[in-house]
Protein backbone atom coordinates (compact mmCIF):
# COMPACT_ATOMS: atom_id res chain seq x y z
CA UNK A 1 62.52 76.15 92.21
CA UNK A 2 66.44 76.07 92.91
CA UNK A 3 67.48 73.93 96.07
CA UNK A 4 68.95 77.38 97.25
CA UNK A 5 65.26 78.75 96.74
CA UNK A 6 63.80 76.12 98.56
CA UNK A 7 65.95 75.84 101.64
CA UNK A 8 68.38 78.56 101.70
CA UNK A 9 67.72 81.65 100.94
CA UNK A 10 66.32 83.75 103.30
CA UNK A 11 67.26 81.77 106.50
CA UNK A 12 70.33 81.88 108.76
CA UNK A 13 72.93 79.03 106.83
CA UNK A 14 76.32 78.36 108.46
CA UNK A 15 78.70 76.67 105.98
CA UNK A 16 82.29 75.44 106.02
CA UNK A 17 85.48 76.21 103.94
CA UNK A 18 89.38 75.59 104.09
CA UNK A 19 91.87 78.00 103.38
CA UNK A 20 95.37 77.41 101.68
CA UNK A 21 97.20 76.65 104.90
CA UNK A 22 94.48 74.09 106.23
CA UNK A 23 92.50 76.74 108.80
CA UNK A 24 88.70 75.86 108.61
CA UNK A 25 85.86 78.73 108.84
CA UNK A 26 82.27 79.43 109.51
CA UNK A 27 80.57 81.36 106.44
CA UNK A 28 77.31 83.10 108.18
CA UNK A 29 75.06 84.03 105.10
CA UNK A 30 72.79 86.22 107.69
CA UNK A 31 70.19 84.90 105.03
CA UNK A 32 71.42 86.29 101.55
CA UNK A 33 75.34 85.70 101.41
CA UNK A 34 76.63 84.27 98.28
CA UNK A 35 76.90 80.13 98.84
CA UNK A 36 79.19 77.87 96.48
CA UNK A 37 77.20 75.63 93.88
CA UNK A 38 79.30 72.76 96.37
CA UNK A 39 77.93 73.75 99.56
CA UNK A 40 74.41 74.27 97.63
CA UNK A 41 74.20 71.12 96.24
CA UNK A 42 75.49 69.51 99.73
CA UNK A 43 73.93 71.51 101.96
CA UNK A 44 72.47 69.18 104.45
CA UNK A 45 76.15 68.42 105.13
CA UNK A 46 76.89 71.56 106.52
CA UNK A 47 73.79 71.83 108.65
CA UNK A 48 74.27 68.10 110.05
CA UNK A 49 77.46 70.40 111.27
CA UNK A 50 76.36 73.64 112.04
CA UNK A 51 73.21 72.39 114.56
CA UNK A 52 75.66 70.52 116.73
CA UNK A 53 78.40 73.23 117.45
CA UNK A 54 78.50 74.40 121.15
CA UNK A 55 77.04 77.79 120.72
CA UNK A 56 75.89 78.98 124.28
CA UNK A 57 75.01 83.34 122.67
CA UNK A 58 73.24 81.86 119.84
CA UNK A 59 70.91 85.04 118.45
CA UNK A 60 73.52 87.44 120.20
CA UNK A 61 76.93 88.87 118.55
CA UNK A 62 78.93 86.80 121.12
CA UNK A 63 77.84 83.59 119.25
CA UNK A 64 80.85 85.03 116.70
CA UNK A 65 83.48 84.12 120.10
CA UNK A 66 81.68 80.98 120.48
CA UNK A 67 82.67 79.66 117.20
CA UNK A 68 86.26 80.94 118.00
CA UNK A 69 86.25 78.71 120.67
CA UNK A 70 86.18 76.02 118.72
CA UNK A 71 88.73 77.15 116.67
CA UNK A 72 87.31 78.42 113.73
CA UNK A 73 87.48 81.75 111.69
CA UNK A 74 84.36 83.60 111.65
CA UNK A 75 82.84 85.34 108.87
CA UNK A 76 79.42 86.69 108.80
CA UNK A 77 78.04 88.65 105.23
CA UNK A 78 77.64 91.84 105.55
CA UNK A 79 74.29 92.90 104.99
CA UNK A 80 73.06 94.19 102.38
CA UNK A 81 75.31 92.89 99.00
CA UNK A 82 78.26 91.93 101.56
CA UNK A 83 81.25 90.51 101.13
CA UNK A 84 81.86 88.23 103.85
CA UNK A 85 83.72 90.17 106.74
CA UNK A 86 85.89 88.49 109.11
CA UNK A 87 84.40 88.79 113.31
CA UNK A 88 86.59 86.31 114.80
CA UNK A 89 89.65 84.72 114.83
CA UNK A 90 90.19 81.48 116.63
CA UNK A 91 90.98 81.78 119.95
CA UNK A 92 91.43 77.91 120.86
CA UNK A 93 92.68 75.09 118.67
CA UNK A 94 90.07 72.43 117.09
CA UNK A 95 89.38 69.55 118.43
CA UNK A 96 91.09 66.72 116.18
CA UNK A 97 87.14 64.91 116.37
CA UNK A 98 85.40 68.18 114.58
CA UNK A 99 88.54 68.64 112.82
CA UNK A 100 88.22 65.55 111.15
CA UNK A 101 84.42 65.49 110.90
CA UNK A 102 84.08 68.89 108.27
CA UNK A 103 87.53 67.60 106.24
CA UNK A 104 85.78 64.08 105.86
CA UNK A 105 82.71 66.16 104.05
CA UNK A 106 82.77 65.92 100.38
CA UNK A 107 81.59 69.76 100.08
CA UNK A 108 84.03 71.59 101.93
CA UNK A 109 85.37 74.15 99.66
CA UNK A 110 89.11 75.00 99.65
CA UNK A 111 89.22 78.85 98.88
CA UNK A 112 93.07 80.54 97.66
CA UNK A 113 93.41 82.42 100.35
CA UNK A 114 95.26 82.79 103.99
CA UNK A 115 92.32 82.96 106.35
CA UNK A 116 95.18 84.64 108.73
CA UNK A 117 95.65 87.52 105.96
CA UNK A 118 91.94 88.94 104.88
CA UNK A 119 89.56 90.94 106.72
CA UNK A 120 87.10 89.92 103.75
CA UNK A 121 86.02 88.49 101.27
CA UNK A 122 84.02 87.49 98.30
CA UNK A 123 82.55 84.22 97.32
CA UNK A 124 81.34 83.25 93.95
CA UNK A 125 78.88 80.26 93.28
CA UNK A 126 81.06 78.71 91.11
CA UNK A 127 84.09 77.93 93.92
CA UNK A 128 85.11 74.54 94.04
């Protein structure tokens, strides 16, 4: 059984990724959304993350302007075969402390794109 199989799949996983011009965002998988073979592999990072982000409508759609708050795109999958489609923009700046904690992971992804310029999009396994 795959790592993914055993601790992913099926169950709410928030991961992390960069974007060309240095903006940071939340990947929701909703429980099926495609994960990178990086953020598999390294996925206790992520959660070590994830758990400790201020998220006062946790199990409601606002949760999606919580993470905003802290100054992250949001992108939740879009059930069922997705892609990932942007909810939220940031709506505050990152603090330079959680800032500097997902850029000092080892499995944050860097993805081609301008966060600022897609509505969504699709992930592969494969990204590095």
């Amino acid at each position: 059984m795959s790592i993914y199989e055993e601790k992913l799949e099926g169950r709410e996983f928030d991961w992390f990724a960069i974007d060309g011009e240095g903006n940071i965002a939340l990947f929701a998988t909703a429980g099926e959304g495609t994960i990178p073979n990086l953020v598999i592999e390294n996925y206790a990072e992520h959660d070590a993350i994830a758990v400790q982000l201020e998220s006062p409508n946790l199990g409601s759609s606002e949760v999606w302007s919580d993470f905003a708050k802290l100054g992250f795109f949001v992108f939740d999958w879009d059930l069922h075969g997705g892609p990932y489609k942007r909810e939220q923009k940031p709506t505050s700046t990152m603090s330079v402390q959680l800032r500097n904690t997902i850029l000092a992971m080892g499995s944050i992804p860097s993805l081609p794109v301008k966060f600022t310029e897609i509505t969504e999009l699709v992930v592969g396994r494969t990204l590095k």
